[in-house]
N, C-alpha and C. Protein backbone atom coordinates (compact mmCIF):
# COMPACT_ATOMS: atom_id res chain seq x y z
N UNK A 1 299.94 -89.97 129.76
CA UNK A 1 301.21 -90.61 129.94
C UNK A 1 301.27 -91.80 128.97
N UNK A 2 302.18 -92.05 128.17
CA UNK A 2 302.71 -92.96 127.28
C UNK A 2 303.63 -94.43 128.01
N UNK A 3 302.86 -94.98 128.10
CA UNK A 3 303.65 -96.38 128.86
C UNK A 3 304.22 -97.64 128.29
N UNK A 4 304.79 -98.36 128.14
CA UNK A 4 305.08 -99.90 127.53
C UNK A 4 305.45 -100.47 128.45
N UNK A 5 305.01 -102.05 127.26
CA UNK A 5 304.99 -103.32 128.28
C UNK A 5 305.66 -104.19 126.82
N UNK A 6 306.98 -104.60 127.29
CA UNK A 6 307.36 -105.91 126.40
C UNK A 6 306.51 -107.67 126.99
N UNK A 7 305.63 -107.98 126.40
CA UNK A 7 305.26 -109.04 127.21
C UNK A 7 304.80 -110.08 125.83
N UNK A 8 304.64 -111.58 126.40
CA UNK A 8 303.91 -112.41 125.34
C UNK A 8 302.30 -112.44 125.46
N UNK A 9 302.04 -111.87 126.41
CA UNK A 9 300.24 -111.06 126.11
C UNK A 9 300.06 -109.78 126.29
N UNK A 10 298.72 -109.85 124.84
CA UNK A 10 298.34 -108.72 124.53
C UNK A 10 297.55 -107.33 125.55
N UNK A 11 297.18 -108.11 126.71
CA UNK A 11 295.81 -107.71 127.12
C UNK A 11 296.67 -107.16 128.42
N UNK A 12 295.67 -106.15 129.32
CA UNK A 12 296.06 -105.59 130.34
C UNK A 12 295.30 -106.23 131.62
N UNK A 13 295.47 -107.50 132.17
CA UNK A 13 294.29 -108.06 132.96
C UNK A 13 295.49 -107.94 134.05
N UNK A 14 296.52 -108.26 134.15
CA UNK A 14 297.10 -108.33 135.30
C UNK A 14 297.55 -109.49 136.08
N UNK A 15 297.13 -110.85 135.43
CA UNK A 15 296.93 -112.07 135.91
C UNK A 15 298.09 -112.28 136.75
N UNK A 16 299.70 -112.18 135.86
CA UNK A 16 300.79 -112.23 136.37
C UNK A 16 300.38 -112.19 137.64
N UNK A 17 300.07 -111.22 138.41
CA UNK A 17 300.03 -110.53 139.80
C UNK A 17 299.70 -111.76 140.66
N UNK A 18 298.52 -112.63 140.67
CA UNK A 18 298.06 -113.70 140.98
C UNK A 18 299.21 -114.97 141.03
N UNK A 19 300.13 -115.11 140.23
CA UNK A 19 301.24 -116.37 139.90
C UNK A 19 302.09 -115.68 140.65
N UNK A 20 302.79 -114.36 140.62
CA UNK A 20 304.23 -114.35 141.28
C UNK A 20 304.32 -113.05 141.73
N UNK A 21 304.96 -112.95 142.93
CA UNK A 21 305.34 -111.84 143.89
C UNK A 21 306.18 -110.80 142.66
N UNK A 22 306.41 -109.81 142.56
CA UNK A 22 306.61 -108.72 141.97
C UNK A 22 307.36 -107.77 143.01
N UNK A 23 308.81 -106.98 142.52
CA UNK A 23 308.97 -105.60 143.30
C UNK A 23 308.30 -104.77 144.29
N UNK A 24 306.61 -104.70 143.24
CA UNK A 24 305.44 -103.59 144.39
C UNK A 24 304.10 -104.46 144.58
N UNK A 25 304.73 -105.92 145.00
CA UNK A 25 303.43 -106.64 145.62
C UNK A 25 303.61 -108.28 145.49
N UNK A 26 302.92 -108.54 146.45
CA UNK A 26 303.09 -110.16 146.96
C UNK A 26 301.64 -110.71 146.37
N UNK A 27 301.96 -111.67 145.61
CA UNK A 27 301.16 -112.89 145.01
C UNK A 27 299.72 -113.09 145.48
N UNK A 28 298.79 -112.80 145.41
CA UNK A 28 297.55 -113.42 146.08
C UNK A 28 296.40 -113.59 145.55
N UNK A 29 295.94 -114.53 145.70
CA UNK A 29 294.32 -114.88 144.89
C UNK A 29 293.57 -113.32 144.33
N UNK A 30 293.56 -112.74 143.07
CA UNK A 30 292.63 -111.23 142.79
C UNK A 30 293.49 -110.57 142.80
N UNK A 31 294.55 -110.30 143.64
CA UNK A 31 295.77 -109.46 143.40
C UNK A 31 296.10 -109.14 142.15
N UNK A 32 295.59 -108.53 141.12
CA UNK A 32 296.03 -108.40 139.65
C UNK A 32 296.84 -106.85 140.05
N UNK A 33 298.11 -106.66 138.66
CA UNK A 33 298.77 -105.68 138.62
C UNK A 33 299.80 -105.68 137.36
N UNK A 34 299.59 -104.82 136.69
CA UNK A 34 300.32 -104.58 135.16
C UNK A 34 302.08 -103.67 135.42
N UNK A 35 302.63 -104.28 135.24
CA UNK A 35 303.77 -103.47 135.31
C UNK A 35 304.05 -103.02 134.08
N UNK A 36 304.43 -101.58 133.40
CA UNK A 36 305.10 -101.28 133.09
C UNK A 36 306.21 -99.61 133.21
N UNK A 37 306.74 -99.34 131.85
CA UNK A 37 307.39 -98.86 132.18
C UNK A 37 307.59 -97.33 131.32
N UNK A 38 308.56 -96.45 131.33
CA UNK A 38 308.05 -95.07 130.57
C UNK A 38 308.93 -95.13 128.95
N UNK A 39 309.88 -96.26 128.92
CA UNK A 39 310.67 -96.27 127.42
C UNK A 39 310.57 -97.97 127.59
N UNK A 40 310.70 -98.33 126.01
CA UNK A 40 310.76 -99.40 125.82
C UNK A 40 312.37 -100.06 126.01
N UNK A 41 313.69 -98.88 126.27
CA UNK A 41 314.48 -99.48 126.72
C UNK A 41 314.38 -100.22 128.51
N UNK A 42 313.38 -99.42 129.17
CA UNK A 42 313.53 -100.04 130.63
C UNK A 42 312.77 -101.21 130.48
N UNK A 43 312.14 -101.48 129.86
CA UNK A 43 311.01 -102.47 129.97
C UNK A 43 312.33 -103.94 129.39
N UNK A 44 313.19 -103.46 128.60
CA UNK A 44 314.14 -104.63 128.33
C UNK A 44 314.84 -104.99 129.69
N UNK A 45 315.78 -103.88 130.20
CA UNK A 45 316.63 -104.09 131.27
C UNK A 45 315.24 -105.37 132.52
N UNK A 46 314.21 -104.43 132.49
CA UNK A 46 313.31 -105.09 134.13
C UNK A 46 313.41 -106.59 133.54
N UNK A 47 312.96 -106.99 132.12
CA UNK A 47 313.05 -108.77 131.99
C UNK A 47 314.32 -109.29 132.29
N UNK A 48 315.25 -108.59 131.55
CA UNK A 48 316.61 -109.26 131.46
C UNK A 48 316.87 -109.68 132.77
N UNK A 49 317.00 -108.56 133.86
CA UNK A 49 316.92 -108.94 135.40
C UNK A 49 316.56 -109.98 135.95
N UNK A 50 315.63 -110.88 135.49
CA UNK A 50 315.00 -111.64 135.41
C UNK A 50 314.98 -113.26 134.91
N UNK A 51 315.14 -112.96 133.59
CA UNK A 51 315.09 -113.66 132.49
C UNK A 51 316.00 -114.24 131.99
N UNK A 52 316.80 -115.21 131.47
CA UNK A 52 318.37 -115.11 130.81
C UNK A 52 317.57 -114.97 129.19
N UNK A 53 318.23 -114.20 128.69
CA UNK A 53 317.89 -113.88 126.87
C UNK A 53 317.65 -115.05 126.19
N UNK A 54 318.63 -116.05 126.66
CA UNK A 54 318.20 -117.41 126.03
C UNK A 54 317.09 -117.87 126.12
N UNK A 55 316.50 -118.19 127.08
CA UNK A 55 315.06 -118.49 127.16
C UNK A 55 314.13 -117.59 127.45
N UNK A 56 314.09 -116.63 126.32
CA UNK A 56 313.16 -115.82 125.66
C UNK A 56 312.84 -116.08 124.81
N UNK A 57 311.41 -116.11 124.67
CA UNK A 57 310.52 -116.66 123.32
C UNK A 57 311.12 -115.46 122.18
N UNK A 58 310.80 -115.96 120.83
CA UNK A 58 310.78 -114.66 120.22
C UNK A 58 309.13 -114.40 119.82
N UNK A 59 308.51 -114.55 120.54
CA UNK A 59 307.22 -114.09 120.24
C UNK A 59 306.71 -112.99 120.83
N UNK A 60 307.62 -112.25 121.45
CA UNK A 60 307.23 -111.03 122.66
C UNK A 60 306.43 -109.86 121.85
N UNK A 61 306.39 -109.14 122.29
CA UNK A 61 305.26 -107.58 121.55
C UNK A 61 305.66 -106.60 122.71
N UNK A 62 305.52 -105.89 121.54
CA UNK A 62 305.70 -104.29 122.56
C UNK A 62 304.97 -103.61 122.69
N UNK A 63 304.28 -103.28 123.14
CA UNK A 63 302.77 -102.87 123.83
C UNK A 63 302.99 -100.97 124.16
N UNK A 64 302.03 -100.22 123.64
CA UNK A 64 301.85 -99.15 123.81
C UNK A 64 300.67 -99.24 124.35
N UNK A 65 300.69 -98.55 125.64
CA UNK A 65 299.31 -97.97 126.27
C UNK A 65 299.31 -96.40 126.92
N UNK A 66 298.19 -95.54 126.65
CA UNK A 66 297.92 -94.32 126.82
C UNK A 66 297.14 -94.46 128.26
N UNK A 67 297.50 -93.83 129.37
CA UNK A 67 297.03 -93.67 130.22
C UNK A 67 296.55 -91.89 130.64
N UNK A 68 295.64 -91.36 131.13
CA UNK A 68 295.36 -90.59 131.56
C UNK A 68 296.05 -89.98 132.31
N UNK A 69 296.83 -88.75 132.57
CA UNK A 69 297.72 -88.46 133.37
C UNK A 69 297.22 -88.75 135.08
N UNK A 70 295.40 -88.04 135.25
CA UNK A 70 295.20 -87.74 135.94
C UNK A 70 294.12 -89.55 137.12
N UNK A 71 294.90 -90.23 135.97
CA UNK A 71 294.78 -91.88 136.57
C UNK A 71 295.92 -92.52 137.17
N UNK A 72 297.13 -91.49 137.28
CA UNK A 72 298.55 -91.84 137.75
C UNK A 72 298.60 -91.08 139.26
N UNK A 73 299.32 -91.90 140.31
CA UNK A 73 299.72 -91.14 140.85
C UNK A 73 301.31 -91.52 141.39
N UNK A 74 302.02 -90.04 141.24
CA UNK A 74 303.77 -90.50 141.38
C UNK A 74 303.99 -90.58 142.81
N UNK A 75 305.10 -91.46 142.43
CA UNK A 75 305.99 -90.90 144.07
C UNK A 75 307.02 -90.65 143.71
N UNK A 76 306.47 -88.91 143.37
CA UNK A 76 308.13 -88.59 142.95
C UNK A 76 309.36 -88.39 143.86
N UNK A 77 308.90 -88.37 145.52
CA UNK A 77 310.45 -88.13 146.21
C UNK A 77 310.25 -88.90 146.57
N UNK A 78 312.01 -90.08 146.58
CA UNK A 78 312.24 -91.45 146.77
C UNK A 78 312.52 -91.39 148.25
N UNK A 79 312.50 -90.48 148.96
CA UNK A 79 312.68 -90.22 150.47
C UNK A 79 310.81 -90.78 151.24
N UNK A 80 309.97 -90.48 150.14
CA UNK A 80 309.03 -91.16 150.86
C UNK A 80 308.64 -92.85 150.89
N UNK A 81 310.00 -93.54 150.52
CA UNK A 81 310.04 -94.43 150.72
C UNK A 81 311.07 -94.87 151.49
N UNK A 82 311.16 -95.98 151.91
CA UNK A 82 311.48 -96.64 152.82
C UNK A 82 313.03 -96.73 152.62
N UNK A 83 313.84 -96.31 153.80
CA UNK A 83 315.71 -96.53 152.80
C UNK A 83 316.26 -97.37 152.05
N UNK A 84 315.76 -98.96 152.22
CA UNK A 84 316.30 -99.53 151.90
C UNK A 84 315.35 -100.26 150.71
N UNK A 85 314.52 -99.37 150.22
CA UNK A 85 313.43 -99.76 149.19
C UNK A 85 314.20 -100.33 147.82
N UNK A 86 315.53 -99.87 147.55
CA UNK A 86 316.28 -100.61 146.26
C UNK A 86 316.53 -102.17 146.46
N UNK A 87 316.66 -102.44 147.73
CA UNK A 87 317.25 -103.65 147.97
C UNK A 87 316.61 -104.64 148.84
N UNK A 88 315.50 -104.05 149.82
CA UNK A 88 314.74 -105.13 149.69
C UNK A 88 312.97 -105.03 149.26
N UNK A 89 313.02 -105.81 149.06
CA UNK A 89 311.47 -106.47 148.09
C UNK A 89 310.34 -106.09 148.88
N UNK A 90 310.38 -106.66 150.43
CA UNK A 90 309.46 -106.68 151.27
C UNK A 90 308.89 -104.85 151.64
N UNK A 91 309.31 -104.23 151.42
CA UNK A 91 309.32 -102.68 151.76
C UNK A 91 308.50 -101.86 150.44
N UNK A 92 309.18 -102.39 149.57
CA UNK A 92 308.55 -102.12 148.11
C UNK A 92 306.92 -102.63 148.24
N UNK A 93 307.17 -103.98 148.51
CA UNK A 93 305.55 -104.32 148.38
C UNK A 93 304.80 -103.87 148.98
N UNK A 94 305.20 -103.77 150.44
CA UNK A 94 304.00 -103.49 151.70
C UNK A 94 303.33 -101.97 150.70
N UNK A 95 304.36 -101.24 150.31
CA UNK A 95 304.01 -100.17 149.42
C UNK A 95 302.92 -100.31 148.72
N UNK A 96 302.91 -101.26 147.17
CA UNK A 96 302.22 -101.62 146.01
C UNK A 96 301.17 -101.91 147.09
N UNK A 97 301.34 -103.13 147.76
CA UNK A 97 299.95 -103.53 148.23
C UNK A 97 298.68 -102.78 149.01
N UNK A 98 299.48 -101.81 149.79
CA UNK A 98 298.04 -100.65 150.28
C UNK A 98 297.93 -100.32 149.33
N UNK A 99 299.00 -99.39 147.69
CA UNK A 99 298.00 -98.88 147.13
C UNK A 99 297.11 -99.27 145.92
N UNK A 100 297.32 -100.94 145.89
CA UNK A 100 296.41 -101.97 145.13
C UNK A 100 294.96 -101.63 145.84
N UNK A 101 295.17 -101.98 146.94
CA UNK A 101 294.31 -102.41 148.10
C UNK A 101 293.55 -101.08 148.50
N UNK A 102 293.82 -99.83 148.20
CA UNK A 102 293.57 -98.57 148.29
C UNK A 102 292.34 -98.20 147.25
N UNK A 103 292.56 -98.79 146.42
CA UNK A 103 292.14 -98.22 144.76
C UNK A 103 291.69 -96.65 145.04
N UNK A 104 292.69 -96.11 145.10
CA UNK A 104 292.63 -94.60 144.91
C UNK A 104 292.82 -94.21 143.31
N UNK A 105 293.57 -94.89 142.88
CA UNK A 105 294.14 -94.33 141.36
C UNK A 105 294.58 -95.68 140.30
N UNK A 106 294.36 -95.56 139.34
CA UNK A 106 294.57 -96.40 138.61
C UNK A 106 296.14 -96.91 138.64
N UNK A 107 296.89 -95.90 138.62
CA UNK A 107 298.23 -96.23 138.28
C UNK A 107 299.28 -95.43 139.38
N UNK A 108 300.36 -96.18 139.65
CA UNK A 108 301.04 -95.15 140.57
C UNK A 108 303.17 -95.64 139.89
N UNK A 109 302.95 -94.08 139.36
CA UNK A 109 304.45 -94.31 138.87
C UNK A 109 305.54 -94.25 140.11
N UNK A 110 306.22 -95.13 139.36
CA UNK A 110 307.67 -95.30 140.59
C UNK A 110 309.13 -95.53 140.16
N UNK A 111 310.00 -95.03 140.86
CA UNK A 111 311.20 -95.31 140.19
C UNK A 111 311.72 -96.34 140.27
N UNK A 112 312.88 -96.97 138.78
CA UNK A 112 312.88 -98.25 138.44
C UNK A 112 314.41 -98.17 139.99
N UNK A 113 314.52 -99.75 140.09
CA UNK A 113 315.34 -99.66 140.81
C UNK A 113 317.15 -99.62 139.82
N UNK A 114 316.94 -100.64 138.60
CA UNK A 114 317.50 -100.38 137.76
C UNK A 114 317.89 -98.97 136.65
N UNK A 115 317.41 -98.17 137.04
CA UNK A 115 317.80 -97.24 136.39
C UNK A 115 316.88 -95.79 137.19
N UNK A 116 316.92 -95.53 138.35
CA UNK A 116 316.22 -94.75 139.24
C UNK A 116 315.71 -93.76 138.96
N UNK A 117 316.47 -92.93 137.66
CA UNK A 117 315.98 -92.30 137.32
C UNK A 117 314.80 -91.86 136.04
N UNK A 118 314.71 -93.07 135.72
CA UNK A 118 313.28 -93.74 134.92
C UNK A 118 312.45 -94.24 135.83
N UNK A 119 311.51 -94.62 135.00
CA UNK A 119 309.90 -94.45 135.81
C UNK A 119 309.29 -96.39 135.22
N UNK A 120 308.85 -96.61 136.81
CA UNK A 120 308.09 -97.64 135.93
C UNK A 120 306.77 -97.34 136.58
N UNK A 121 305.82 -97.27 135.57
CA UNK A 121 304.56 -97.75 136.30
C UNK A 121 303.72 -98.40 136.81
N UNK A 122 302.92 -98.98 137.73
CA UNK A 122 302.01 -100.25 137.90
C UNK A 122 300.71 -99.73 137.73
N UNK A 123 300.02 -100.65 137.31
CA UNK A 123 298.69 -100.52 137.01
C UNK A 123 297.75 -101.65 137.27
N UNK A 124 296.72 -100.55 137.98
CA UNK A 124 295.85 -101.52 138.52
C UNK A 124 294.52 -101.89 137.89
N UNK A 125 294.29 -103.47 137.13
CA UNK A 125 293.14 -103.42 136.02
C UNK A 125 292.22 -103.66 136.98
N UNK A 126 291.58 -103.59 138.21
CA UNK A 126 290.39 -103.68 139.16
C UNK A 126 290.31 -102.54 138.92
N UNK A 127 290.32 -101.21 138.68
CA UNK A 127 289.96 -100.01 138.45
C UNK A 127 289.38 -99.59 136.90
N UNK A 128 288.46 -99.42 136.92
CA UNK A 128 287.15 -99.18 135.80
C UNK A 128 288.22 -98.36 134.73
N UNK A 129 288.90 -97.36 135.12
CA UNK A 129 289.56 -96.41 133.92
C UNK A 129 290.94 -97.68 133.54
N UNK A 130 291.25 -97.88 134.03
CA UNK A 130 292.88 -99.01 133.56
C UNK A 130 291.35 -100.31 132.80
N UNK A 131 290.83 -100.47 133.72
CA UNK A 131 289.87 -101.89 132.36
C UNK A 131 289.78 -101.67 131.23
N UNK A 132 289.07 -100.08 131.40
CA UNK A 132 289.11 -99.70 129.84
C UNK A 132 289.81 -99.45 128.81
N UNK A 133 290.82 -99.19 129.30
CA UNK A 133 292.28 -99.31 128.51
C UNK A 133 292.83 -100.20 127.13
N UNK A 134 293.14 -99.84 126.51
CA UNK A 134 293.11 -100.94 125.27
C UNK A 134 294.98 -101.04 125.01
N UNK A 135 295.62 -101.97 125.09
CA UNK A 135 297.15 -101.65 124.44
C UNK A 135 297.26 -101.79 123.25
N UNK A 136 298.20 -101.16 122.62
CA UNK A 136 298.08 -101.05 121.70
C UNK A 136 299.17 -101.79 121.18
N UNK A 137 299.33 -102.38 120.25
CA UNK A 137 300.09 -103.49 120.13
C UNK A 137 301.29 -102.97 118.93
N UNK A 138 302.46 -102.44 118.95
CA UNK A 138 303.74 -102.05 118.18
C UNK A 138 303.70 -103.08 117.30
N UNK A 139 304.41 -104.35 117.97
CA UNK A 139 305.14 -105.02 116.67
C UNK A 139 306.17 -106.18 117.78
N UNK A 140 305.82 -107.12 116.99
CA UNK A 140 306.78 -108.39 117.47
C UNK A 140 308.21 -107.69 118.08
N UNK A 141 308.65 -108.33 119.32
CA UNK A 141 309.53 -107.84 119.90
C UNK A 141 310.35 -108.66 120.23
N UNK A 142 311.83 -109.41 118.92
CA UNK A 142 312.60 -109.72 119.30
C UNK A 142 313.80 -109.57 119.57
N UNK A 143 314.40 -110.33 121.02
CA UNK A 143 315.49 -109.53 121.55
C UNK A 143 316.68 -109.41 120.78
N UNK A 144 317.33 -108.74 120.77
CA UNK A 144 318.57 -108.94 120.08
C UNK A 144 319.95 -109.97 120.91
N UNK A 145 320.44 -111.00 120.05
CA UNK A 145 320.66 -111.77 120.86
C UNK A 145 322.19 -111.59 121.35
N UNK A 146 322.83 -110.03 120.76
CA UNK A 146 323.57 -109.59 121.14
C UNK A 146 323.25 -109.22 122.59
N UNK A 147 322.60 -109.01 123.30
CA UNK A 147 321.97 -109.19 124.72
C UNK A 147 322.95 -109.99 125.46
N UNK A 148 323.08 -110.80 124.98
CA UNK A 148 323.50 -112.27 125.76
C UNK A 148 324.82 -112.56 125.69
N UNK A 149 325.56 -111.98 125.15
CA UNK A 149 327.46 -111.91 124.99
C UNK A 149 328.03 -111.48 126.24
N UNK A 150 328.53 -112.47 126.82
CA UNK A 150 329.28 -111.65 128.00
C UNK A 150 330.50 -111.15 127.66
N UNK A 151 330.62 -109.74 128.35
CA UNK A 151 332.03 -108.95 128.11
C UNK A 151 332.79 -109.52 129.41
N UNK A 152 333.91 -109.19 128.87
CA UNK A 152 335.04 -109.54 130.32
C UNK A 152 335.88 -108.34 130.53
């Protein structure tokens, strides 16, 4: 599986996970977890959500990483989640966090809530096959600041 990560680090450690609650998991001391995603267009939309374009560095990178198919595991029917898993946070996580906390599999793809029918993945670097992992680094990734024009 072919994954990206628009981020201002290179490396797959996961630290984020530790500083701030996330979609598929709540903040906690070791808690590491890599989000990304299956096109480098979703990986724009998940920051923007986020982010205002303005205060985006332009120092970002776009990160290619090769994962093992058989280091993923999907949830491909969104019925095995919880109904109201688009909208609230807390349902999503309890999710991520058993299967952080599980280490069954390195990675477990999931659908974005922004675009459902794309895939984002999380990845877990406490697992020996995601450590080993190297990203591979595209090319400076700056936004276009047409991004930031509001239409009316």
């Amino acid at each position: 599986m072919i994954l990206y990560r628009i981020s201002n680090h290179s490396d797959l450690s996961g630290l984020g996970g530790e500083l701030a609650d996330g979609r598929w998991h709540t903040r906690e001391k070791g808690r590491r977890i890599v989000y990304t995603s299956d096109h480098p267009a979703l990986c724009i939309l998940e920051i923007l959500v986020h982010v205002k374009i303005e205060d985006l560095p332009d120092d970002y990178q776009l990160l290619r990483i090769e994962v093992p198919d058989e280091h993923i595991v999907p949830v491909e029917d969104k019925s095995t989640l919880p109904d109201d898993w688009a909208v609230r946070m807390d349902s999503t996580q309890l999710t991520g966090n058993h299967w952080l906390t599980s280490e069954l599999t390195g990675g477990m793809s999931v659908p974005s809530v922004l675009a459902p029918i794309a895939r984002n993945c999380l990845l877990n670097p406490k697992m020996a096959a995601i450590a080993a992992l190297k990203a591979e680094i595209v090319g400076r990734f700056p936004f276009d600041q047409r991004l930031a024009k509001r239409h009316v």
